[in-house]
N, C-alpha and C. Protein backbone atom coordinates (compact mmCIF):
# COMPACT_ATOMS: atom_id res chain seq x y z
N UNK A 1 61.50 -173.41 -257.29
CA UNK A 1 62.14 -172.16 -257.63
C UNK A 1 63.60 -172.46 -257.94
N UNK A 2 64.23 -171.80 -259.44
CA UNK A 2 65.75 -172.19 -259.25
C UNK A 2 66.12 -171.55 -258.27
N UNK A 3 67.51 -172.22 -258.13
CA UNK A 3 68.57 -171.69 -257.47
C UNK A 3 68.77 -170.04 -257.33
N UNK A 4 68.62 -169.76 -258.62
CA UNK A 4 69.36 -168.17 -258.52
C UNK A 4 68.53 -167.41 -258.65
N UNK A 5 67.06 -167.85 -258.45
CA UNK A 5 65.80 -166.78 -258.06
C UNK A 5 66.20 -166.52 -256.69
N UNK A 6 65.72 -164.93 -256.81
CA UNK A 6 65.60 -164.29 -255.41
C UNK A 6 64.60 -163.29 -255.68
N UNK A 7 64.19 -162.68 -254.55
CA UNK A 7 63.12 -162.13 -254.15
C UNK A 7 64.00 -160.44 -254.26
N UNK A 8 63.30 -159.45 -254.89
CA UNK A 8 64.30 -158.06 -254.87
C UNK A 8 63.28 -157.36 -253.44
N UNK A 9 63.43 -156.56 -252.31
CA UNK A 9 62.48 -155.88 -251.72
C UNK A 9 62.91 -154.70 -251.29
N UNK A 10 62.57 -153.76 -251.65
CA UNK A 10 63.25 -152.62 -251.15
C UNK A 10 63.18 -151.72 -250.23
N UNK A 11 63.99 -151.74 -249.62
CA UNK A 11 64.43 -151.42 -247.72
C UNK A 11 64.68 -150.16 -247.68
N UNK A 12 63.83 -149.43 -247.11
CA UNK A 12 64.50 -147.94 -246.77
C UNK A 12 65.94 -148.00 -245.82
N UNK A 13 67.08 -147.55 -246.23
CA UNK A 13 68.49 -148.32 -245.02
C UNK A 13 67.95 -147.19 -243.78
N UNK A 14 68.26 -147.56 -242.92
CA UNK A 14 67.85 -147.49 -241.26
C UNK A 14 69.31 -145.87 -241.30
N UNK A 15 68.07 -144.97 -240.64
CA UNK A 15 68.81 -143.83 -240.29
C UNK A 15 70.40 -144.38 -239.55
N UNK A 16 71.19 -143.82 -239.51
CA UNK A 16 72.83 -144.06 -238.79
C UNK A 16 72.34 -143.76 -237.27
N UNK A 17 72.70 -143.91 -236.46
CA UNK A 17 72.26 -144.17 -235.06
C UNK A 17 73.09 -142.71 -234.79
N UNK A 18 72.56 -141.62 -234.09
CA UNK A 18 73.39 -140.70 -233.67
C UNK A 18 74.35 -140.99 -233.28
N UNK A 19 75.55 -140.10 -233.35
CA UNK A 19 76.86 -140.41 -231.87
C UNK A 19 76.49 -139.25 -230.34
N UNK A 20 76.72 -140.06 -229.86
CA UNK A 20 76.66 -138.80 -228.71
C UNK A 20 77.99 -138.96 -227.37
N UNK A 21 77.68 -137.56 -226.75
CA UNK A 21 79.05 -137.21 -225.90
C UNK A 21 78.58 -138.84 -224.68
N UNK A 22 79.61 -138.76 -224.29
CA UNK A 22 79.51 -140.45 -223.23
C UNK A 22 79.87 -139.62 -221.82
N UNK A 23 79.70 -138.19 -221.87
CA UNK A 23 80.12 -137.65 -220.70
C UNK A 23 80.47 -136.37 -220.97
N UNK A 24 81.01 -135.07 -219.54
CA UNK A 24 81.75 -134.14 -219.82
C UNK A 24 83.71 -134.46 -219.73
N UNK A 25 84.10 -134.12 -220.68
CA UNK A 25 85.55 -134.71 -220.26
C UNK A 25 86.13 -133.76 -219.27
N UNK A 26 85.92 -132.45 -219.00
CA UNK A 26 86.46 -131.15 -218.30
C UNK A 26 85.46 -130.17 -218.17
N UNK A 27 85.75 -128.94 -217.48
CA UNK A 27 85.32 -128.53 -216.95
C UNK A 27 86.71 -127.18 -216.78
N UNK A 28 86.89 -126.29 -217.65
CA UNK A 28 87.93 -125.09 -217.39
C UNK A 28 87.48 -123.84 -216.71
N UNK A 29 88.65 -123.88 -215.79
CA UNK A 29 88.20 -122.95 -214.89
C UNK A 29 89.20 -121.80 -214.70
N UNK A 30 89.58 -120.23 -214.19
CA UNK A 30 90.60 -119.37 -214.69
C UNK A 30 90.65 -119.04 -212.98
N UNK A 31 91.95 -118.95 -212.18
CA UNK A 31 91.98 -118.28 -211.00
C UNK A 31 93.27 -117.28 -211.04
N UNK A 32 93.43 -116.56 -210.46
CA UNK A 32 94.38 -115.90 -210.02
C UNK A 32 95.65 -116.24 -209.77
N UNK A 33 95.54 -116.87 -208.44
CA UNK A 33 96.72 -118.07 -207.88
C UNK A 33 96.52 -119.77 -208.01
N UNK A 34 97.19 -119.95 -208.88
CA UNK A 34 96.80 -121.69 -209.04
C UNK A 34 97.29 -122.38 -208.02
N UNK A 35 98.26 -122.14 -206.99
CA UNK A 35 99.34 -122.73 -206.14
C UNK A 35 97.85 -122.57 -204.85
N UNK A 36 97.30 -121.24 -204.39
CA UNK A 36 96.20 -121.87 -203.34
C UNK A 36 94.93 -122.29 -203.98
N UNK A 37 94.89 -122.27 -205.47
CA UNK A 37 93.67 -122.95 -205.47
C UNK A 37 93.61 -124.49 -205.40
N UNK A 38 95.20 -124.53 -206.05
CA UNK A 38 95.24 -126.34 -205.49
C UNK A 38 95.34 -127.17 -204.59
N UNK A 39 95.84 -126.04 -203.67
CA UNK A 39 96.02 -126.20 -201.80
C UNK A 39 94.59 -126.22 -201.20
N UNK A 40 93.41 -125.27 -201.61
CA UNK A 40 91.80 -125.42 -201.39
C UNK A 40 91.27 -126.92 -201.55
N UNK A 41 91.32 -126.74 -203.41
CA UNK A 41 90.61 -128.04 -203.82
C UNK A 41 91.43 -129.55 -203.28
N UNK A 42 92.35 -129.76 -203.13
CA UNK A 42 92.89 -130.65 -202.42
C UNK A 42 93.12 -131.02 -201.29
N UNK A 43 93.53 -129.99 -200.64
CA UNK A 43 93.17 -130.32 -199.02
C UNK A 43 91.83 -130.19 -198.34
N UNK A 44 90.85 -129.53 -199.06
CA UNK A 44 89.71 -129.17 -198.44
C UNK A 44 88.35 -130.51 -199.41
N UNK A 45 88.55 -129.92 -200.64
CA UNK A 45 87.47 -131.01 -201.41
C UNK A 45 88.16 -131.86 -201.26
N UNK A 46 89.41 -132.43 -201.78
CA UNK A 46 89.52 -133.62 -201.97
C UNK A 46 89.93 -134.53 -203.35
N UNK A 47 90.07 -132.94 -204.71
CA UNK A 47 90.53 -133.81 -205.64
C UNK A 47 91.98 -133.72 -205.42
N UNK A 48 92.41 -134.47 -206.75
CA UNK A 48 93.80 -134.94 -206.92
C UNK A 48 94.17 -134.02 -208.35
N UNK A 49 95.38 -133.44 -207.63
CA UNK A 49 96.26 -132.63 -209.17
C UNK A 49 97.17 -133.80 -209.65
N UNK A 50 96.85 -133.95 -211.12
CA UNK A 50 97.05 -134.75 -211.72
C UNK A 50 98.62 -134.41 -212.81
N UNK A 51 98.73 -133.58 -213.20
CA UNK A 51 99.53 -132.65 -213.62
C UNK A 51 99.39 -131.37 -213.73
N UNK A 52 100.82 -130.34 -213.57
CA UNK A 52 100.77 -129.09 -213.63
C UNK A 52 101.79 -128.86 -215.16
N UNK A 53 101.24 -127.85 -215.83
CA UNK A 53 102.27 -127.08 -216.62
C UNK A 53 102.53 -126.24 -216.46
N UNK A 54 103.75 -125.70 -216.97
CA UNK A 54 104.54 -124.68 -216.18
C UNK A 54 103.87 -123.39 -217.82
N UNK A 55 104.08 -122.17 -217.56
CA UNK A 55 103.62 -121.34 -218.43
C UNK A 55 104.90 -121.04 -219.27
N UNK A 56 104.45 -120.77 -220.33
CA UNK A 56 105.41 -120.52 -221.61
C UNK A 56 104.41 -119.02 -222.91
N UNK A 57 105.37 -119.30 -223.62
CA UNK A 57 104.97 -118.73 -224.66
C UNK A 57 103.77 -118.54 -225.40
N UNK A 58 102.36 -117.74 -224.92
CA UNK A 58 100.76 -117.54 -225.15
C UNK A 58 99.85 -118.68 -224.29
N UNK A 59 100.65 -118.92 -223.00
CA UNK A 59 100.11 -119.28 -222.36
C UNK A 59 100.39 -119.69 -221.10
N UNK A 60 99.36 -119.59 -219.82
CA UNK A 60 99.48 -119.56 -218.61
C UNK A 60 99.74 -120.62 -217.82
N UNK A 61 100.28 -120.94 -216.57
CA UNK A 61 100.41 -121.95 -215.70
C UNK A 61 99.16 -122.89 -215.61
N UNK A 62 98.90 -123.82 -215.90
CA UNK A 62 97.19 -124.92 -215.75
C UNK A 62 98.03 -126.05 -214.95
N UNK A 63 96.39 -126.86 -214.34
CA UNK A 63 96.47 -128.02 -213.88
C UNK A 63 95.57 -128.28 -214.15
N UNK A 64 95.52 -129.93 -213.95
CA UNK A 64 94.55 -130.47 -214.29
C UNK A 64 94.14 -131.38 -213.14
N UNK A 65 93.36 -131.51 -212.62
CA UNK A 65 92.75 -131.65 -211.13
C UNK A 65 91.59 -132.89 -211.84
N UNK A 66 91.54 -134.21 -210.90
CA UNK A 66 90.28 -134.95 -211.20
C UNK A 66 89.70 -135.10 -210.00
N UNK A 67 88.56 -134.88 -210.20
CA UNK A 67 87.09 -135.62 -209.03
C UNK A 67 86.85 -136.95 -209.52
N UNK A 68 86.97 -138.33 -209.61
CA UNK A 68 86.43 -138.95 -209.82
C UNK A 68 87.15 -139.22 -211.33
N UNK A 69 86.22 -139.39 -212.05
CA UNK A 69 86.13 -139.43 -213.87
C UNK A 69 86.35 -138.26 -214.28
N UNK A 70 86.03 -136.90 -213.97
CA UNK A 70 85.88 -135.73 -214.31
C UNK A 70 87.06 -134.87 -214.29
N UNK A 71 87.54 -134.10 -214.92
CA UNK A 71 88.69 -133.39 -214.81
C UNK A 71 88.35 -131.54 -214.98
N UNK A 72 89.08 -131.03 -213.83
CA UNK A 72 89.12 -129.65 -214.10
C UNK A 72 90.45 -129.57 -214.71
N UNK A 73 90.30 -128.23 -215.73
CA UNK A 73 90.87 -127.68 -216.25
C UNK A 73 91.44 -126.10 -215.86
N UNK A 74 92.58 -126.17 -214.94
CA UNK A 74 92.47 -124.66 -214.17
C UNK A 74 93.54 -124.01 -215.12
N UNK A 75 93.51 -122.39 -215.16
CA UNK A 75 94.03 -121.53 -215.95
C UNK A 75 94.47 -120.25 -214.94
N UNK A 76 95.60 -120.66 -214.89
CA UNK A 76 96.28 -119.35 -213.67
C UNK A 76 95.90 -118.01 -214.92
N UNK A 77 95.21 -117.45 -214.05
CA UNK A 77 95.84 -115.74 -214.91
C UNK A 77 95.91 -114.72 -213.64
N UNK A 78 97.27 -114.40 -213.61
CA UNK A 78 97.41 -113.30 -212.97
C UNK A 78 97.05 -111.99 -212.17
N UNK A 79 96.46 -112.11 -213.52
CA UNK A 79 95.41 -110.44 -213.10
C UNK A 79 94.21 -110.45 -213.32
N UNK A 80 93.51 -112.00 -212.73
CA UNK A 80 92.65 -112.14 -212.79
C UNK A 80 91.90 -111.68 -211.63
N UNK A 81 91.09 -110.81 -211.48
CA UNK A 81 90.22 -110.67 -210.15
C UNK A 81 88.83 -110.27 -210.74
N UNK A 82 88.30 -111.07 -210.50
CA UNK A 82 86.38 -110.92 -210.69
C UNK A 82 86.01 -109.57 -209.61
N UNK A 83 86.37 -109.54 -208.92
CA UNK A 83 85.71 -108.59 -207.53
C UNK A 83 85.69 -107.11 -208.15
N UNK A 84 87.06 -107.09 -208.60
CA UNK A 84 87.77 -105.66 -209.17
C UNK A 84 87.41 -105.53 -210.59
N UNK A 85 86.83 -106.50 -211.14
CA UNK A 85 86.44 -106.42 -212.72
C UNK A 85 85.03 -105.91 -212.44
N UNK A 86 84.67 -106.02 -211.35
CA UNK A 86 83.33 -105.98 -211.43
C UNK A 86 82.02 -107.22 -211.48
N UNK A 87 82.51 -108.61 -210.87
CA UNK A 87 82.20 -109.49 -211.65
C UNK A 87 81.21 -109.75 -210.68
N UNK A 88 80.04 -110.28 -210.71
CA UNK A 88 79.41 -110.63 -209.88
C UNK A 88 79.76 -112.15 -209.37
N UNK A 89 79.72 -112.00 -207.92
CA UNK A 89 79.48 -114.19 -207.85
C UNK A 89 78.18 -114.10 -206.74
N UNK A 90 77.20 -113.71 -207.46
CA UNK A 90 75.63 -113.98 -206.65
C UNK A 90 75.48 -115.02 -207.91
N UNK A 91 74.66 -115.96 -208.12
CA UNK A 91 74.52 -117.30 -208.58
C UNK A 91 73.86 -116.71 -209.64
N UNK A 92 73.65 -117.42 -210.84
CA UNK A 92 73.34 -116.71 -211.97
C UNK A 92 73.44 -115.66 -212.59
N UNK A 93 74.70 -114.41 -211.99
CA UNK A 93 75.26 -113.81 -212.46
C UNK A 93 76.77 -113.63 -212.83
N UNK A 94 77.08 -114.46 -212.53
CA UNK A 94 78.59 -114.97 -212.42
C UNK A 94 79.21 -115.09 -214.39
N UNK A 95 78.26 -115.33 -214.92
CA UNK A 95 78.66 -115.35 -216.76
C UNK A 95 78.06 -117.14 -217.33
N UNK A 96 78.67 -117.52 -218.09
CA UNK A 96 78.89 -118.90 -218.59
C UNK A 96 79.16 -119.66 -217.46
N UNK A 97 79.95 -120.02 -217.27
CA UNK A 97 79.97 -120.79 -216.35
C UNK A 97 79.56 -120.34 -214.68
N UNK A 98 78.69 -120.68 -214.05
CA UNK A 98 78.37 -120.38 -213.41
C UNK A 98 78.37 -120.73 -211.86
N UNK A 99 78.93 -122.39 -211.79
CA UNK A 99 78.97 -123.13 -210.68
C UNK A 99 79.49 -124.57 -210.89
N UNK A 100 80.34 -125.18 -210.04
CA UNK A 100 80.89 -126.50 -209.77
C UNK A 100 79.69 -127.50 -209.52
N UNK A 101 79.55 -128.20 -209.72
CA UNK A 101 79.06 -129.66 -208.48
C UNK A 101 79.57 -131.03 -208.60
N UNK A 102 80.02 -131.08 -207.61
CA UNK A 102 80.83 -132.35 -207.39
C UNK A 102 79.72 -133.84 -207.03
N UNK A 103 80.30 -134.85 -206.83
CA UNK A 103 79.39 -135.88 -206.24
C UNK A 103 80.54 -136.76 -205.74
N UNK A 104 79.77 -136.74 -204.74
CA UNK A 104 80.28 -137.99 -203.34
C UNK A 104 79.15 -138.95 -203.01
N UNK A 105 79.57 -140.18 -203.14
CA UNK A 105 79.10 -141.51 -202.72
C UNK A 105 77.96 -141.69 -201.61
N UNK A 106 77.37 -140.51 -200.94
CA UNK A 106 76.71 -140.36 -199.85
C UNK A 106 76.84 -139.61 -198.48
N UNK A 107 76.37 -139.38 -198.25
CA UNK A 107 75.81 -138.52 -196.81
C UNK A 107 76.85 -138.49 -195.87
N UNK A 108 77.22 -139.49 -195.37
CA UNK A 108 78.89 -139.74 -194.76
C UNK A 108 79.95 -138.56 -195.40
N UNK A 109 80.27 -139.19 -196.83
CA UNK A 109 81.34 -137.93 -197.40
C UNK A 109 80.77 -136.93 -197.61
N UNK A 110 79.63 -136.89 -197.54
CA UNK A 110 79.27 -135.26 -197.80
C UNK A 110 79.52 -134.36 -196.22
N UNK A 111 79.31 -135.38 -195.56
CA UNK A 111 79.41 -134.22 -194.14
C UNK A 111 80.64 -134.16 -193.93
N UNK A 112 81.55 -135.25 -193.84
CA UNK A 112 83.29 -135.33 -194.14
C UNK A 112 83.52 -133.90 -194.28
N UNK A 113 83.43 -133.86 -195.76
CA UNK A 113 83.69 -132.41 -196.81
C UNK A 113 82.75 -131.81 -195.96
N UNK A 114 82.22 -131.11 -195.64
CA UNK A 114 81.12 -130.16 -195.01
C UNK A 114 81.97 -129.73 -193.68
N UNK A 115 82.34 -130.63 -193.21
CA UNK A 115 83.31 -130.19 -191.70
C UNK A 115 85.03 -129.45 -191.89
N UNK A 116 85.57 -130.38 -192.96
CA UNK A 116 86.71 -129.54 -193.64
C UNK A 116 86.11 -128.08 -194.16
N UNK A 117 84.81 -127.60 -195.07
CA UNK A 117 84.87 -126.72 -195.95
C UNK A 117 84.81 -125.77 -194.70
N UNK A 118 83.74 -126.20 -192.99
CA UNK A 118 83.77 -125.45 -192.61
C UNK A 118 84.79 -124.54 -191.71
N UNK A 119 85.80 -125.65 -191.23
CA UNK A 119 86.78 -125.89 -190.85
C UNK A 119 87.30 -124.03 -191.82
N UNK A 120 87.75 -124.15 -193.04
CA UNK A 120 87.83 -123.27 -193.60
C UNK A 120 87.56 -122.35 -193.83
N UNK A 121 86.11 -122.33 -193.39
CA UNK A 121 85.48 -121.28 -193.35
C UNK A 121 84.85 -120.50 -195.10
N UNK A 122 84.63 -121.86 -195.42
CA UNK A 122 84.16 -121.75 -196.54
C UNK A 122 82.63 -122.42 -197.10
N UNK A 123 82.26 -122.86 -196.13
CA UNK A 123 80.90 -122.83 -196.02
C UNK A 123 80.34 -123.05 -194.69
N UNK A 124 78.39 -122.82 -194.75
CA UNK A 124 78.02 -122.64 -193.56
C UNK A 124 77.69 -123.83 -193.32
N UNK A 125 78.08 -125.23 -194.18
CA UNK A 125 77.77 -126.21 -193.38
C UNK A 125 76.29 -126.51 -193.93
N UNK A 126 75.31 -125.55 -194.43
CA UNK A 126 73.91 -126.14 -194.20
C UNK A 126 73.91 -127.20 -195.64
N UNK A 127 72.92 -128.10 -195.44
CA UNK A 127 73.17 -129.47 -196.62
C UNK A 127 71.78 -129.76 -196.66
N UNK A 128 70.98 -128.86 -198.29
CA UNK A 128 69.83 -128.75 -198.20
C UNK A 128 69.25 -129.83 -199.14
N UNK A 129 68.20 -130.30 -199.39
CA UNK A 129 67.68 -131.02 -200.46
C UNK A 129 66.91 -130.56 -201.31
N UNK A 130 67.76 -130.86 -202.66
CA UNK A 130 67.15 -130.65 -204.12
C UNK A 130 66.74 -131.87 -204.65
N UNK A 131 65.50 -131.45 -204.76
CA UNK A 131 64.91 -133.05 -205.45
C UNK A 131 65.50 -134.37 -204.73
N UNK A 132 66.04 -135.01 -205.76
CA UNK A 132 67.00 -136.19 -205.20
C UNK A 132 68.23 -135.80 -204.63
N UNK A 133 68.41 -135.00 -204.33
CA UNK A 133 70.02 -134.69 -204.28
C UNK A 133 69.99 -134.01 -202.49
N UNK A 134 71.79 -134.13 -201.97
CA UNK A 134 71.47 -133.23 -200.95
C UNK A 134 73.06 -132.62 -201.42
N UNK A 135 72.36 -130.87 -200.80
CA UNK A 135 73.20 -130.41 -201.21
C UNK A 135 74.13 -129.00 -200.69
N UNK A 136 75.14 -129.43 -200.88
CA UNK A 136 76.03 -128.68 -199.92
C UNK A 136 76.79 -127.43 -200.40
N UNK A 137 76.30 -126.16 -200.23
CA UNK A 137 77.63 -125.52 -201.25
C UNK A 137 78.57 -124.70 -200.54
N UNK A 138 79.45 -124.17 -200.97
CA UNK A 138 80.29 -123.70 -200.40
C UNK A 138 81.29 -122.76 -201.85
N UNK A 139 81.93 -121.73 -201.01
CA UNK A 139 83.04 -120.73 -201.63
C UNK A 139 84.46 -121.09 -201.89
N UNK A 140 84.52 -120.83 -203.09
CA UNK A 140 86.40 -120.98 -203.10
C UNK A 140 87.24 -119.98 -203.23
N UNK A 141 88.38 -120.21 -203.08
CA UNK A 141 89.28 -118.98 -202.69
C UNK A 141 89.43 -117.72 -203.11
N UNK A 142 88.51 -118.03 -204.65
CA UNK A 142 88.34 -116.84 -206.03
C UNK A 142 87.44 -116.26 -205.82
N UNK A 143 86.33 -116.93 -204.82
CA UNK A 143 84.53 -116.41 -204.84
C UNK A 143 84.11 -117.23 -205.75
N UNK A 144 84.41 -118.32 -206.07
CA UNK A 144 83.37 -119.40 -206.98
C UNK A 144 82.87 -120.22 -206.04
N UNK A 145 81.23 -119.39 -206.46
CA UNK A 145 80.46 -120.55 -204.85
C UNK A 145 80.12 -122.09 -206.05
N UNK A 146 80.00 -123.27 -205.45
CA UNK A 146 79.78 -124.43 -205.98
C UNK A 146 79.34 -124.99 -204.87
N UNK A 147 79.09 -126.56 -205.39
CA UNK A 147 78.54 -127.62 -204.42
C UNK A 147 78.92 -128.90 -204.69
N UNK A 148 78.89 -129.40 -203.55
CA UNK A 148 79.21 -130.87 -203.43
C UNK A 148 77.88 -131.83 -203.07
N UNK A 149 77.13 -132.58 -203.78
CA UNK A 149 76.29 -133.45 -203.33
C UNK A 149 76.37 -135.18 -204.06
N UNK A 150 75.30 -135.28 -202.89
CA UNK A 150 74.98 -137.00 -203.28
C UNK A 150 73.57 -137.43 -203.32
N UNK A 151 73.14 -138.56 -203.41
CA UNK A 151 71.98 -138.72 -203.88
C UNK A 151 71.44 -138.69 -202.20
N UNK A 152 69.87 -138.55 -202.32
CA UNK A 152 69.46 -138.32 -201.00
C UNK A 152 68.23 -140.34 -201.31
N UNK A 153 69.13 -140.82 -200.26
CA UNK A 153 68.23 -142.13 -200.33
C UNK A 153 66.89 -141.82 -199.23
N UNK A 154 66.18 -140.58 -198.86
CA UNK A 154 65.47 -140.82 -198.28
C UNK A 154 64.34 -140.02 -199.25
N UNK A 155 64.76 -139.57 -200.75
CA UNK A 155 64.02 -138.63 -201.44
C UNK A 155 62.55 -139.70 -201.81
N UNK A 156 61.46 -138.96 -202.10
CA UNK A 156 60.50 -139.61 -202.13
C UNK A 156 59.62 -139.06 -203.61
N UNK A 157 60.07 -140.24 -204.67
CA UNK A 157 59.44 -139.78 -205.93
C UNK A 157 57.94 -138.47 -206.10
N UNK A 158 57.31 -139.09 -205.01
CA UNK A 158 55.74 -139.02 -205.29
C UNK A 158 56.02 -137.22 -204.77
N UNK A 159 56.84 -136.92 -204.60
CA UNK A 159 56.88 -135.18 -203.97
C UNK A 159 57.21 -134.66 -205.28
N UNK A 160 57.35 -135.07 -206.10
CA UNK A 160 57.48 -134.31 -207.60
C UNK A 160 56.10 -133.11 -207.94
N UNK A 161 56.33 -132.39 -208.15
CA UNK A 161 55.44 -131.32 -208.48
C UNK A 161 54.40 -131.88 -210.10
N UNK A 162 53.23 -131.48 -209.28
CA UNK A 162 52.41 -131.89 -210.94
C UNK A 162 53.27 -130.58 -212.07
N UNK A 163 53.14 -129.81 -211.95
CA UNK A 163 53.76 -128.89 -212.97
C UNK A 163 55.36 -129.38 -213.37
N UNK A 164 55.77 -129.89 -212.92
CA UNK A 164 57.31 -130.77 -213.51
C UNK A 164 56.53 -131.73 -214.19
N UNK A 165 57.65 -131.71 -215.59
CA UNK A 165 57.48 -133.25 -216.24
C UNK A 165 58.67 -133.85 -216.48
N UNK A 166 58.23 -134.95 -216.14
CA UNK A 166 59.20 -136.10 -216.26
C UNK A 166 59.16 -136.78 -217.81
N UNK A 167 60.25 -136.54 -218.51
CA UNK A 167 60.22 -136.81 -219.99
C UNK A 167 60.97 -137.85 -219.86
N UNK A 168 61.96 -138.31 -219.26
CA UNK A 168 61.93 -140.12 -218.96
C UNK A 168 62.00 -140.48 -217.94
N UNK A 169 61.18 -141.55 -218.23
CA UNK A 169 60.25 -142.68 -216.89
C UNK A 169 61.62 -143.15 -215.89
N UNK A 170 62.71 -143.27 -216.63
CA UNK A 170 63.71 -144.08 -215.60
C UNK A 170 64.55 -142.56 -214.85
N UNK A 171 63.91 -141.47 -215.06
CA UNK A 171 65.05 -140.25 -214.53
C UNK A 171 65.11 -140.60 -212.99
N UNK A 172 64.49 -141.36 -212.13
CA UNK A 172 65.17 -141.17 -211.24
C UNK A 172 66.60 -142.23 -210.52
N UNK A 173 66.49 -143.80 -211.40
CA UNK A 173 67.52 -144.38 -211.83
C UNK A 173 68.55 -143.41 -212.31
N UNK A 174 68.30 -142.52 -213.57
CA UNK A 174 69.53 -142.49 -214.17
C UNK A 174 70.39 -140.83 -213.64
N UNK A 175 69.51 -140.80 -212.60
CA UNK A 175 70.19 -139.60 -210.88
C UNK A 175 70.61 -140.21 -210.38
N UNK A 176 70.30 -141.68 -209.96
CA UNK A 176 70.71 -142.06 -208.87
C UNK A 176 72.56 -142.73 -209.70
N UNK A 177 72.59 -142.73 -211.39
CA UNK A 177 73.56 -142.96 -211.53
C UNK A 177 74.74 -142.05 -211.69
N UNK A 178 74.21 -140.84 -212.12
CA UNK A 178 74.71 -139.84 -212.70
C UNK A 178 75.43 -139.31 -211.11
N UNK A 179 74.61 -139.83 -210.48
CA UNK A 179 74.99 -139.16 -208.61
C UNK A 179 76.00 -140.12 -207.80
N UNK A 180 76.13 -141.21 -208.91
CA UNK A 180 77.34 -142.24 -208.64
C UNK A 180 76.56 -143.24 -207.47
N UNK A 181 75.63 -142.65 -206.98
CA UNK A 181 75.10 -143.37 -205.42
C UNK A 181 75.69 -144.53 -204.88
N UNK A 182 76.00 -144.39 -204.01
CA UNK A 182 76.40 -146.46 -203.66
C UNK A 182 75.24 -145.93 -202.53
N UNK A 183 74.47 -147.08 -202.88
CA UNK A 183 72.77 -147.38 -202.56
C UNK A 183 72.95 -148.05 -201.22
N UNK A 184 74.09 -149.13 -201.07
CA UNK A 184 74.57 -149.80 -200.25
C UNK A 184 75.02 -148.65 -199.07
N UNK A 185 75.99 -147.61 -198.95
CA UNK A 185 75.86 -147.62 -197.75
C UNK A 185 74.96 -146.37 -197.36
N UNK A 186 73.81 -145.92 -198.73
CA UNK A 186 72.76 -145.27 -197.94
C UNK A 186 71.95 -145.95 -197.45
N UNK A 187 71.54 -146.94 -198.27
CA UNK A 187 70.48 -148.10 -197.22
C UNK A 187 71.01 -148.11 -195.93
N UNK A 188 72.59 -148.63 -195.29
CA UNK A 188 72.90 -148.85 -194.09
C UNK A 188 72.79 -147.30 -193.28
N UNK A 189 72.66 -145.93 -193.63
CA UNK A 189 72.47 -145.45 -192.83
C UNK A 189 71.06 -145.00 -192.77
N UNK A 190 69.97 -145.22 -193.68
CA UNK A 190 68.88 -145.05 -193.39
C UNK A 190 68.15 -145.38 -192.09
């Protein structure tokens, strides 16, 4: 064959590979008083205010608070009161956004946080299990009930309901990542 024979074959070009989100970056949230909600979430949960802005011109006092990787986005408004608007906070009536959940490393920090929230008097303490998860919720200063959990290393695949489907095989790996787990010191308290 010469040199400058080649073979022509024609290739359908390969769809572009989706892009997708690599995470939530925030999470915005609107309270009343930003000064005790940051005094709550910090002394009681446990995140860190990362920066505050001061309010100006079409817009209100925010901070920005991280758990981890995750960042809230808080929005002082003034005359904000859900109670007096009428707003419900029974769970699924609350609007769009509907609830927090945090994740802690295991059972240890979850009861940690569980003794502060109760300490506060912001929850009853009980730390129930969902699926893989255990889970703790509790009220904040606004009436936004949320929760704090971690992976439950004593959860047992095979309790999955036949009527649930599992549409991927690795979902309970990719809980146990999404739940941050350190496997290590649930094994040690198992």
């Amino acid at each position: 064959m010469p040199w400058n024979a080649f073979i022509c074959v024609s290739v359908e070009p390969a769809a572009p590979a989706m892009s997708r989100p690599l995470g939530i970056s925030h999470v915005a949230v609107v309270t009343a008083d930003l000064d005790r909600f940051r005094a709550f979430y910090e002394n009681t949960i446990g995140l860190e205010t990362t920066v505050v802005f001061n309010g100006g011109i079409g817009h209100s006092r925010q901070a920005i608070l991280l758990a981890g990787d995750s960042m809230l986005h808080v929005f002082e408004l003034v005359d904000y009161h859900p109670a007096a608007q009428k707003m419900s906070t029974a769970m699924f009536e609350r609007g769009r956004l509907d609830h927090l959940g945090f994740t802690v490393a295991d059972l240890s920090a979850l009861t940690e946080i569980r003794d502060r929230l109760r300490v506060m008097d912001a929850s009853s303490g009980d730390i129930h299990q969902l699926g893989p998860m255990l889970s703790l919720r509790f009220v904040d200063p606004d009436g936004l009930e949320s929760e704090i959990n971690c992976f439950n290393p004593a959860f047992d695949p095979s309790t999955v309901r036949d009527p649930d489907q599992i549409v991927d095989p690795d979902w309970l790996e990719r809980a146990k990542q999404a739940l941050q787990a350190n496997t290590t010191a649930n094994q040690e308290q198992s």
